[in-house]
C-alpha atoms as a PDB file:
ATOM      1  CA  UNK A   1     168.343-114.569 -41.611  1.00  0.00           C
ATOM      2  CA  UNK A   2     169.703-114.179 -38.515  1.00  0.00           C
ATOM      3  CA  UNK A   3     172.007-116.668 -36.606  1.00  0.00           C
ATOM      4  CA  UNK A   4     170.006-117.092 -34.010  1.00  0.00           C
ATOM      5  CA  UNK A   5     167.258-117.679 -36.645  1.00  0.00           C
ATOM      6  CA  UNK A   6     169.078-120.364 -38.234  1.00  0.00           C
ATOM      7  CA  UNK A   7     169.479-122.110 -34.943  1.00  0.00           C
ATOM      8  CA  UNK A   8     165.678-121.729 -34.110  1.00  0.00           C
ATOM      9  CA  UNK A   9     164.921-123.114 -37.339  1.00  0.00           C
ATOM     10  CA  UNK A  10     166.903-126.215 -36.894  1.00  0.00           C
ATOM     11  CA  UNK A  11     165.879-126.734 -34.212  1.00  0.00           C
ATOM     12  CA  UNK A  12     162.468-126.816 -35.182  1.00  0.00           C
ATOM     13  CA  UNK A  13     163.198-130.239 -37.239  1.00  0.00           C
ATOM     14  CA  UNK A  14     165.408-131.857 -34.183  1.00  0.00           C
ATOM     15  CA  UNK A  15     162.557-130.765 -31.274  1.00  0.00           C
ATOM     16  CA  UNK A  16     159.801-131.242 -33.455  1.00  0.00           C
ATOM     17  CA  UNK A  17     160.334-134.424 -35.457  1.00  0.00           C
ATOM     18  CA  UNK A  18     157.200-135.988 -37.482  1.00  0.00           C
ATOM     19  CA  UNK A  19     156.009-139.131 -35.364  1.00  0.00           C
ATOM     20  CA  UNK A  20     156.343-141.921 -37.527  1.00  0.00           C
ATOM     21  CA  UNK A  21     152.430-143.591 -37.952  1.00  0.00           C
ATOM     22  CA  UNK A  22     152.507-147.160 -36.699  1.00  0.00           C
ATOM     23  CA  UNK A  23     150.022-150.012 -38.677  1.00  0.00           C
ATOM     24  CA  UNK A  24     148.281-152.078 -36.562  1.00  0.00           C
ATOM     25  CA  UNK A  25     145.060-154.049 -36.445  1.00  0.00           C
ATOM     26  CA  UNK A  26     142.152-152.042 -35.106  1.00  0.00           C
ATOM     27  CA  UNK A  27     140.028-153.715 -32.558  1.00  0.00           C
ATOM     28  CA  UNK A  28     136.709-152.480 -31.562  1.00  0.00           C
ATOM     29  CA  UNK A  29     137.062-149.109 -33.850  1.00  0.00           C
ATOM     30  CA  UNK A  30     134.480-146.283 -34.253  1.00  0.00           C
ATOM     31  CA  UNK A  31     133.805-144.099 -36.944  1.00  0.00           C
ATOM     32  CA  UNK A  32     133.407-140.223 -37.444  1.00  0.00           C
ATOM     33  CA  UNK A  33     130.683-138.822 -39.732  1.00  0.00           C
ATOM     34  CA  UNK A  34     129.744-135.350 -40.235  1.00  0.00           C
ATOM     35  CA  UNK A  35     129.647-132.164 -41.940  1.00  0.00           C
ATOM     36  CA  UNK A  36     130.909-128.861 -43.003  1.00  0.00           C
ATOM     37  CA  UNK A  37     128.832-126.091 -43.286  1.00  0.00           C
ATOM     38  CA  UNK A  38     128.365-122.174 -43.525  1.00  0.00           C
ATOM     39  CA  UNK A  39     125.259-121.161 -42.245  1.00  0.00           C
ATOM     40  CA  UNK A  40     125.398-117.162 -43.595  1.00  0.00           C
ATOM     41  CA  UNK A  41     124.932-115.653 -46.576  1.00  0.00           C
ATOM     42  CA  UNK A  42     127.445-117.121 -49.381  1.00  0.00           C
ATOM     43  CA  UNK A  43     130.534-114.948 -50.104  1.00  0.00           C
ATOM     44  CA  UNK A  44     130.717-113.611 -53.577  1.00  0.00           C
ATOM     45  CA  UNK A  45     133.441-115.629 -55.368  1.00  0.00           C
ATOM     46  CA  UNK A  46     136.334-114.128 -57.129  1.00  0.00           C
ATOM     47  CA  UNK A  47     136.159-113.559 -60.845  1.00  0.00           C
ATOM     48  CA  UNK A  48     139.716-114.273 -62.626  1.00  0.00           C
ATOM     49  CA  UNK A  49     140.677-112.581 -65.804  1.00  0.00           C
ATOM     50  CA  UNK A  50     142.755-114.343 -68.353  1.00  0.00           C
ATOM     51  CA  UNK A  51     145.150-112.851 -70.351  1.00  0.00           C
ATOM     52  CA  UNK A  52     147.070-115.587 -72.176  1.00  0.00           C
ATOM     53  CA  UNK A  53     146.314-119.127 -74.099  1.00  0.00           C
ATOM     54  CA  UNK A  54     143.047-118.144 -74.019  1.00  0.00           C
ATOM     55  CA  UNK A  55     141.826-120.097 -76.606  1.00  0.00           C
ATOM     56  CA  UNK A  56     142.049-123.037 -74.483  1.00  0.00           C
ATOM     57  CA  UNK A  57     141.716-121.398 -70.853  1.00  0.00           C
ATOM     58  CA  UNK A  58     138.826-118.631 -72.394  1.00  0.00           C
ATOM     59  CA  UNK A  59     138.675-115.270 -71.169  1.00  0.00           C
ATOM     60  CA  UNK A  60     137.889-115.436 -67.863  1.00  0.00           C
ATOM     61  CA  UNK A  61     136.893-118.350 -64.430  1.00  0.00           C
ATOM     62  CA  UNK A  62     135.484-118.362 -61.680  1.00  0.00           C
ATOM     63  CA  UNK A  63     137.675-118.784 -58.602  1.00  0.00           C
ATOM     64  CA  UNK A  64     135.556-121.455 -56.839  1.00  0.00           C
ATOM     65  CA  UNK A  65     136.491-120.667 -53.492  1.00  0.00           C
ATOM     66  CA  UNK A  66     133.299-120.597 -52.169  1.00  0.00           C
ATOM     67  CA  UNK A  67     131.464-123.948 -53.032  1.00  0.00           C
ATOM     68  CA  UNK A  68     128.343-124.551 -50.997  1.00  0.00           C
ATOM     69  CA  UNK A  69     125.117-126.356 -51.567  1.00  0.00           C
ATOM     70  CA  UNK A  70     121.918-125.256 -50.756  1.00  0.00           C
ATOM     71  CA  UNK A  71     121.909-126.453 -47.737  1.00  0.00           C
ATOM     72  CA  UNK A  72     125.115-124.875 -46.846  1.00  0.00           C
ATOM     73  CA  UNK A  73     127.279-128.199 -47.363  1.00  0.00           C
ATOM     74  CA  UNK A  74     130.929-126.792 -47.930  1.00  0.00           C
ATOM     75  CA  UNK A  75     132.626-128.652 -50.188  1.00  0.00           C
ATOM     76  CA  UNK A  76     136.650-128.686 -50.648  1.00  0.00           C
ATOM     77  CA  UNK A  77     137.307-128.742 -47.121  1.00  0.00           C
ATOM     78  CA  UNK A  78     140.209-130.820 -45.433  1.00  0.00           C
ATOM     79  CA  UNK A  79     138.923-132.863 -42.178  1.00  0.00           C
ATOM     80  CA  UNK A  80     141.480-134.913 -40.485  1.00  0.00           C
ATOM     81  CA  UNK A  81     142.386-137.117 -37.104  1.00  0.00           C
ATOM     82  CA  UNK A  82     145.162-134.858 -35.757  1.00  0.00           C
ATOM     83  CA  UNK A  83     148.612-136.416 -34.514  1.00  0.00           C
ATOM     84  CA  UNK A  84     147.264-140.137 -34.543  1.00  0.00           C
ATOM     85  CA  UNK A  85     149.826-142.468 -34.104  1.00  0.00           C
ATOM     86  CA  UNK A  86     148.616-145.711 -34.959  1.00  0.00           C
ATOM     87  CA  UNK A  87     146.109-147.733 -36.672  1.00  0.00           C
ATOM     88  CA  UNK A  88     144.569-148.848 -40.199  1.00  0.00           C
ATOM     89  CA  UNK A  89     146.812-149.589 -43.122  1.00  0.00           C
ATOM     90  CA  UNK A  90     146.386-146.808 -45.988  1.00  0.00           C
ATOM     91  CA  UNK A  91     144.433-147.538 -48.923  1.00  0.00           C
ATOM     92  CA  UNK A  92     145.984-145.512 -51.719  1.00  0.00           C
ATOM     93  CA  UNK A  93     148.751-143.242 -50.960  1.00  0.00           C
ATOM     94  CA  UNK A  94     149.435-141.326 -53.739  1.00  0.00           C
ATOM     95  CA  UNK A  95     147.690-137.784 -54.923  1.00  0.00           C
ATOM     96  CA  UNK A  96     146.665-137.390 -58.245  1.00  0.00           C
ATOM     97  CA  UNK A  97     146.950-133.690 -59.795  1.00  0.00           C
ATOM     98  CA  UNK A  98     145.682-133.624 -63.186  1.00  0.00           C
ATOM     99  CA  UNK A  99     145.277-129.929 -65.098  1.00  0.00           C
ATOM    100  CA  UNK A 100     142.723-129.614 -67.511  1.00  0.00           C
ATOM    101  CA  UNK A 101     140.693-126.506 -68.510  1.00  0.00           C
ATOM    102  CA  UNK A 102     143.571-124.637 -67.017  1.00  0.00           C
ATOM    103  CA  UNK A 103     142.331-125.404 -63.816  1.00  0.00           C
ATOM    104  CA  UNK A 104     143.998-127.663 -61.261  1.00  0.00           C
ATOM    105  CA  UNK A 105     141.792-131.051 -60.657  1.00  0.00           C
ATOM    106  CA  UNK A 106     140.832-131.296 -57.753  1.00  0.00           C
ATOM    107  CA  UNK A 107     141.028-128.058 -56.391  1.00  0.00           C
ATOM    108  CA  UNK A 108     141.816-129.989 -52.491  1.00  0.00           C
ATOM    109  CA  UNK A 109     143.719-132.879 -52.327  1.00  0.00           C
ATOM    110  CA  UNK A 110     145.136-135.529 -49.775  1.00  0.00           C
ATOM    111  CA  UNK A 111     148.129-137.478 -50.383  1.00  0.00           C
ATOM    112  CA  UNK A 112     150.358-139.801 -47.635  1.00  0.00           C
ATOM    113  CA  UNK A 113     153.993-140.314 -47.010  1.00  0.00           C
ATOM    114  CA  UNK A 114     155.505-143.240 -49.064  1.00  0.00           C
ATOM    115  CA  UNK A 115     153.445-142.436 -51.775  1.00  0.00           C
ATOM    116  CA  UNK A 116     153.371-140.537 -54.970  1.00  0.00           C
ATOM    117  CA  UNK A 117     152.213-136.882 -56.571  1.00  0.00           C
ATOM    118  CA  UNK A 118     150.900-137.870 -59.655  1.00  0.00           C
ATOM    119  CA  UNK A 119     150.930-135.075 -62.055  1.00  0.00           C
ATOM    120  CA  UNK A 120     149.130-134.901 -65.693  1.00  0.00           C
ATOM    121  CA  UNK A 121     148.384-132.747 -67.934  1.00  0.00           C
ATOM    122  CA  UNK A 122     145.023-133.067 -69.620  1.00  0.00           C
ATOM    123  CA  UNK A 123     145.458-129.702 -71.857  1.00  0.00           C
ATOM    124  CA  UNK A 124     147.207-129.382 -75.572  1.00  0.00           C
ATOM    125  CA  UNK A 125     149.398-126.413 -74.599  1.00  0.00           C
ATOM    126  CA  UNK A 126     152.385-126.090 -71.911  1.00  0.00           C
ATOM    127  CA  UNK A 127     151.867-126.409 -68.222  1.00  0.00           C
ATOM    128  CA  UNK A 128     154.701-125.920 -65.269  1.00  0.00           C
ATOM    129  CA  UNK A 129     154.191-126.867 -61.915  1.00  0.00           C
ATOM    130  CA  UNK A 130     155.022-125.879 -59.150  1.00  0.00           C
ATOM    131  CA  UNK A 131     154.434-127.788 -55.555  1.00  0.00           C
ATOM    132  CA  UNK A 132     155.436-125.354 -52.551  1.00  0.00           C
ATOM    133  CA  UNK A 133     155.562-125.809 -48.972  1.00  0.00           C
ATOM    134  CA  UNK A 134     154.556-123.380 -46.813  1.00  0.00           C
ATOM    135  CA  UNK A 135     156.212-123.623 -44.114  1.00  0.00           C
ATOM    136  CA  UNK A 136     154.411-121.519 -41.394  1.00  0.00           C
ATOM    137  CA  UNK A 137     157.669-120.835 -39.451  1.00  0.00           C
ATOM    138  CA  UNK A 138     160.096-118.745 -42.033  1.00  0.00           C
ATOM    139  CA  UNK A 139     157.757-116.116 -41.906  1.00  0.00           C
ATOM    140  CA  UNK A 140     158.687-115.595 -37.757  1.00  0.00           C
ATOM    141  CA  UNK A 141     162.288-116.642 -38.301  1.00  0.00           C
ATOM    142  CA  UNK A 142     163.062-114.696 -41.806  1.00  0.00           C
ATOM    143  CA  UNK A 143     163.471-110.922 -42.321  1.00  0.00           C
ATOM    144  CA  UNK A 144     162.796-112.624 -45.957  1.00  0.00           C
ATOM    145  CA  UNK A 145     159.760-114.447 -45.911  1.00  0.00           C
ATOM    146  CA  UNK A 146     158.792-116.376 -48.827  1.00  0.00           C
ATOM    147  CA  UNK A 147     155.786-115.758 -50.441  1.00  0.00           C
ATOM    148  CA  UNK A 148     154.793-118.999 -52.124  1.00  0.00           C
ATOM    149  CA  UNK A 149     156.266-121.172 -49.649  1.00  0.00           C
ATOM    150  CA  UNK A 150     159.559-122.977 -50.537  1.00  0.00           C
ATOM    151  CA  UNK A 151     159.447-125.135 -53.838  1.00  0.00           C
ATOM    152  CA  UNK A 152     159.875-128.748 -53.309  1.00  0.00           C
ATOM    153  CA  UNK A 153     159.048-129.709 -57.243  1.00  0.00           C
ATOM    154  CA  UNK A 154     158.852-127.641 -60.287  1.00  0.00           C
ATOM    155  CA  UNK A 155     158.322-129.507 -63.309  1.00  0.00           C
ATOM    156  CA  UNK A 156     157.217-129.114 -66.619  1.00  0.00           C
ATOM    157  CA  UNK A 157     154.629-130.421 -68.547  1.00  0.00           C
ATOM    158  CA  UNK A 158     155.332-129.975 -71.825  1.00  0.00           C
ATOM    159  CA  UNK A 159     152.103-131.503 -73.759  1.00  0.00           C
ATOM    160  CA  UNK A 160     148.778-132.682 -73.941  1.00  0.00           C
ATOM    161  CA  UNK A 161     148.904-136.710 -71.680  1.00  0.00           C
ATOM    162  CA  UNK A 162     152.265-135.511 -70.350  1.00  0.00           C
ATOM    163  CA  UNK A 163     152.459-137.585 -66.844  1.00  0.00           C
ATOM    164  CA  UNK A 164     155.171-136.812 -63.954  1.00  0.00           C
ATOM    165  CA  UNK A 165     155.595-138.860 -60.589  1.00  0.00           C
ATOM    166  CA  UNK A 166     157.445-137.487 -57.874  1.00  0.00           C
ATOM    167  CA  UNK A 167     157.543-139.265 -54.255  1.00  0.00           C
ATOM    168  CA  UNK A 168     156.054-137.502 -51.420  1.00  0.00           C
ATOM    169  CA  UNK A 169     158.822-137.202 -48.228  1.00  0.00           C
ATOM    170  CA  UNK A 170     158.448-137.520 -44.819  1.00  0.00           C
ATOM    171  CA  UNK A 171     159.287-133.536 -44.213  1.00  0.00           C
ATOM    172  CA  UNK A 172     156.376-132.611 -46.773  1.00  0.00           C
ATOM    173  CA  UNK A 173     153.691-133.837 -44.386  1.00  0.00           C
ATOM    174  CA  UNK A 174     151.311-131.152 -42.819  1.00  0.00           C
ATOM    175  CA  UNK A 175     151.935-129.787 -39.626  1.00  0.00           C
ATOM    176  CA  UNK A 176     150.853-126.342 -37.982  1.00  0.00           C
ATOM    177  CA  UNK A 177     154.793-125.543 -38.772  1.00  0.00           C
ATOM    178  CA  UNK A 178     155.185-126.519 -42.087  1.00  0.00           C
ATOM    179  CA  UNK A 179     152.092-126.116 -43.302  1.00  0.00           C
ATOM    180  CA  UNK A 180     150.158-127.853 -46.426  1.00  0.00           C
ATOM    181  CA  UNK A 181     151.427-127.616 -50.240  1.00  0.00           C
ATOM    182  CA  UNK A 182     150.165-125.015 -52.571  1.00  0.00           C
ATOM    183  CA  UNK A 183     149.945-125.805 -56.290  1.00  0.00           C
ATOM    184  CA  UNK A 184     151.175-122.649 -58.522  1.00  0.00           C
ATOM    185  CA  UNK A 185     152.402-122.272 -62.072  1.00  0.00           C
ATOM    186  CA  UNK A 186     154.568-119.268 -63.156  1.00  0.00           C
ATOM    187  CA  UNK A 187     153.465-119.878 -66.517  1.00  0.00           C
ATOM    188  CA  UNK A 188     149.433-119.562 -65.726  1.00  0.00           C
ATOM    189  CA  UNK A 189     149.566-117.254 -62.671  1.00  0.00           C
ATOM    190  CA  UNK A 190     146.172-118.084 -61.802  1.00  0.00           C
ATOM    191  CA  UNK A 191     146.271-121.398 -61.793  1.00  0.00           C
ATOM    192  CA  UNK A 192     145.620-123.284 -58.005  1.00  0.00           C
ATOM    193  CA  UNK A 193     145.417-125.974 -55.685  1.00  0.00           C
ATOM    194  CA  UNK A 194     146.413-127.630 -52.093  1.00  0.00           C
ATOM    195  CA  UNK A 195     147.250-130.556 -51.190  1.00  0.00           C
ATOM    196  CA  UNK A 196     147.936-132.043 -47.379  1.00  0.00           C
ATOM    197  CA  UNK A 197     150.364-134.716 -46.855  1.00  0.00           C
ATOM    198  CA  UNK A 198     149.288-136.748 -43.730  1.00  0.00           C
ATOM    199  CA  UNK A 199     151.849-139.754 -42.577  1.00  0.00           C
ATOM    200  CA  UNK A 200     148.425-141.263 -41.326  1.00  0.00           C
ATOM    201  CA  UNK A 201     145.061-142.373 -43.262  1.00  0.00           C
ATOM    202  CA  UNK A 202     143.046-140.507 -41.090  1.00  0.00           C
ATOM    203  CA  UNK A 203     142.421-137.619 -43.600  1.00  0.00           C
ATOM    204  CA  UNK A 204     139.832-136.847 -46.248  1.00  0.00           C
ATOM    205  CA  UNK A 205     137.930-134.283 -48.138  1.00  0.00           C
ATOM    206  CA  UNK A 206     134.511-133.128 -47.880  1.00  0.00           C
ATOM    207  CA  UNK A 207     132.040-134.184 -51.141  1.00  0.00           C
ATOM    208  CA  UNK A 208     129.681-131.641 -53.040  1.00  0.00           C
ATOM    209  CA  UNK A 209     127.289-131.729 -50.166  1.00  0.00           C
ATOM    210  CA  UNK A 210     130.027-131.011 -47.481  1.00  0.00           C
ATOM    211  CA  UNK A 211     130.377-134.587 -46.161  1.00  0.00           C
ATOM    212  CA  UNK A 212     132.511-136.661 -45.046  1.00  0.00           C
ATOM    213  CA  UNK A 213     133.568-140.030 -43.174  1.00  0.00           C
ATOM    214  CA  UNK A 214     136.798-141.406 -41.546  1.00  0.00           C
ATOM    215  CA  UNK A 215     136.346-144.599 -40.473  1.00  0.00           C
ATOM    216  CA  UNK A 216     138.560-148.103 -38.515  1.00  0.00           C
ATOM    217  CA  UNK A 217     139.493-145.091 -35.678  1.00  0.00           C
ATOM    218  CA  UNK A 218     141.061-147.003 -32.763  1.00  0.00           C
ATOM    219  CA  UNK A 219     138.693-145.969 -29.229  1.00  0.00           C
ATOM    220  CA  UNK A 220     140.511-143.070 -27.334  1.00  0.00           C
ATOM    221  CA  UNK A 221     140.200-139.147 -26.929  1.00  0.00           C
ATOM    222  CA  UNK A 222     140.559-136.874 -30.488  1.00  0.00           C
ATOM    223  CA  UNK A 223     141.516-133.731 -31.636  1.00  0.00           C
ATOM    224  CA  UNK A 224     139.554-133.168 -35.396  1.00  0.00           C
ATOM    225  CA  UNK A 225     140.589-130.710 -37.675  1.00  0.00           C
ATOM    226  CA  UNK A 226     139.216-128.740 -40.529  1.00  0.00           C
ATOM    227  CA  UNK A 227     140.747-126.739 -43.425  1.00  0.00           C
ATOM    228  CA  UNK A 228     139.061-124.530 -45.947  1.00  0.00           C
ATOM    229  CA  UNK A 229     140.841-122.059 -47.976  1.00  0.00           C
ATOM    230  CA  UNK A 230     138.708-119.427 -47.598  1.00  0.00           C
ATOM    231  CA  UNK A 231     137.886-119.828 -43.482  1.00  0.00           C
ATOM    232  CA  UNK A 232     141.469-121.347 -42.655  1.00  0.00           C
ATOM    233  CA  UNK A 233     141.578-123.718 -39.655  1.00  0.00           C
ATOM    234  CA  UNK A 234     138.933-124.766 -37.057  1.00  0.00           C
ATOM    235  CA  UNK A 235     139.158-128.054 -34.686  1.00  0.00           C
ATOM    236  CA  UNK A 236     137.390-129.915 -32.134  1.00  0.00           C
ATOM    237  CA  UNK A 237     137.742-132.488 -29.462  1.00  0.00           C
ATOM    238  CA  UNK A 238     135.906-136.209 -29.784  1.00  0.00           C
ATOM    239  CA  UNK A 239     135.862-139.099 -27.884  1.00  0.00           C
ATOM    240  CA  UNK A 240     136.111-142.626 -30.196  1.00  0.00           C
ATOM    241  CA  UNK A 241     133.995-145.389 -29.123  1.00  0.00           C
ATOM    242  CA  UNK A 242     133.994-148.744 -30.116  1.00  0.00           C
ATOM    243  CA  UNK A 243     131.070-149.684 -32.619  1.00  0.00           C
ATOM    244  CA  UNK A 244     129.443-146.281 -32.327  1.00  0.00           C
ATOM    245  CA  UNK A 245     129.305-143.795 -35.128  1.00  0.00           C
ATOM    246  CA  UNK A 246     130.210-140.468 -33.957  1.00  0.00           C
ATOM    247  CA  UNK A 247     128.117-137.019 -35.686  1.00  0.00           C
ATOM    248  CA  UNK A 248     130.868-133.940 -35.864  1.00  0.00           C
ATOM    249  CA  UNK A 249     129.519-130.785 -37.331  1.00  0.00           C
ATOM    250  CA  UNK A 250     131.691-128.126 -38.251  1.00  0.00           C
ATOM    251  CA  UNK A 251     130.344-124.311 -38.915  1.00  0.00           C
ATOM    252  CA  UNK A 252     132.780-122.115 -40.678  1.00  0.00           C
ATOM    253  CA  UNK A 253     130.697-119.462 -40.351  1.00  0.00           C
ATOM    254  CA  UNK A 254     131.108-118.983 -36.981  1.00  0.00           C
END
């Protein structure tokens, strides 16, 4: 990398700090309800060959990429308050990862500074892990990008009810510089997942039917995102009222 790369990059962290999230009580909140959806035809999914342990991973999975219901609910997508400051208390902090089937469970996942990734293994063979940030910039900044993302945990789990906890950091928290955190294992290639570290409660995942809620939202003037790993990033602007519901509906089709 070059110097003046180097001095980009730190600056990055000293310009660009994460704004630490502020608890307080929530007084005449409103709520955001809505949905995810893609209203063309369904992309075909990936189907992934596999070459080793296959007597407990089988021959071959399906990538699962695209899951959407018949009515064209996405599920597995990330919908979040962006760069909220202050509000509701979090109700569980920590992210649970748990492998089984030689698949990562669940594929999307949400976790919050000051907590925990939980990590478990649910199969009777060897697992690794490992959790890799992104980070958006060292692609610009590097004449070496990495791939993968920079590994912030790799850890082994050896057998069958094997459980690791390892505490999520204020610098592994999503931003449109870092990035979110992809799950990978070197020893099961094809093995997946993401997770987003918020340092707010304002974030969740959409259900089977591409749902979701985020509710206790202090009154005031919103950027929402969205996250899919097949359609990447879409957001809109909302206005939070006090005791009103608001409907947001996202199209990733479009």
């Amino acid at each position: 990398m070059k110097r003046f790369g180097i001095s980009l990059l730190f600056s990055l962290f000293i310009v660009s700090p994460i704004l630490a999230y502020e608890l307080a009580e929530v007084k005449d909140s409103g709520s955001i309800k809505g949905h995810v959806r893609f209203s063309g035809p369904v992309p075909v999914d990936e189907v992934i060959k596999i070459d080793r342990d296959t007597e407990v991973c089988g021959n071959e999975q399906k990538a699962g990429r695209f899951i959407i219901s018949s009515n064209g609910g996405v599920k597995n997508a990330v919908v979040w308050i962006e760069g909220i400051e202050r509000g509701k208390a979090f109700s569980s902090p920590n992210v649970e990862i748990m492998i089984k089937d030689c698949r990562i469970v669940p594929l999307v996942s949400i976790g919050f500074v000051g907590g925990n990734f939980v990590l478990r293994n649910e199969d009777p063979l060897l697992h690794t892990i490992q959790l890799k940030l992104s980070l958006e910039y060292h692609k610009a900044l590097s004449q070496r990008p990495l791939e993968d993302g920079a590994t912030i945990y790799n850890i082994a789990l050896p057998r069958k009810g094997t459980r690791v906890e390892k505490p999520i950091k204020k610098y592994h928290a999503y931003s449109k510089e870092t990035g979110y955190i992809q799950v990978k294992s070197n020893a099961h290639p094809w093995l997946r997942g993401y997770i987003f570290v918020f340092d707010h409660p304002y974030g969740t995942v959409t259900d089977d039917n591409g749902s979701f809620m985020i509710d206790n939202i202090p009154p005031g003037e919103y950027t929402i995102m969205v996250w899919h790993e097949a359609f990447g990033l879409k957001e809109k602007k909302i206005t939070i009222k006090g005791g009103r519901v608001e409907d947001v509906e996202f199209d990733l089709s479009k």
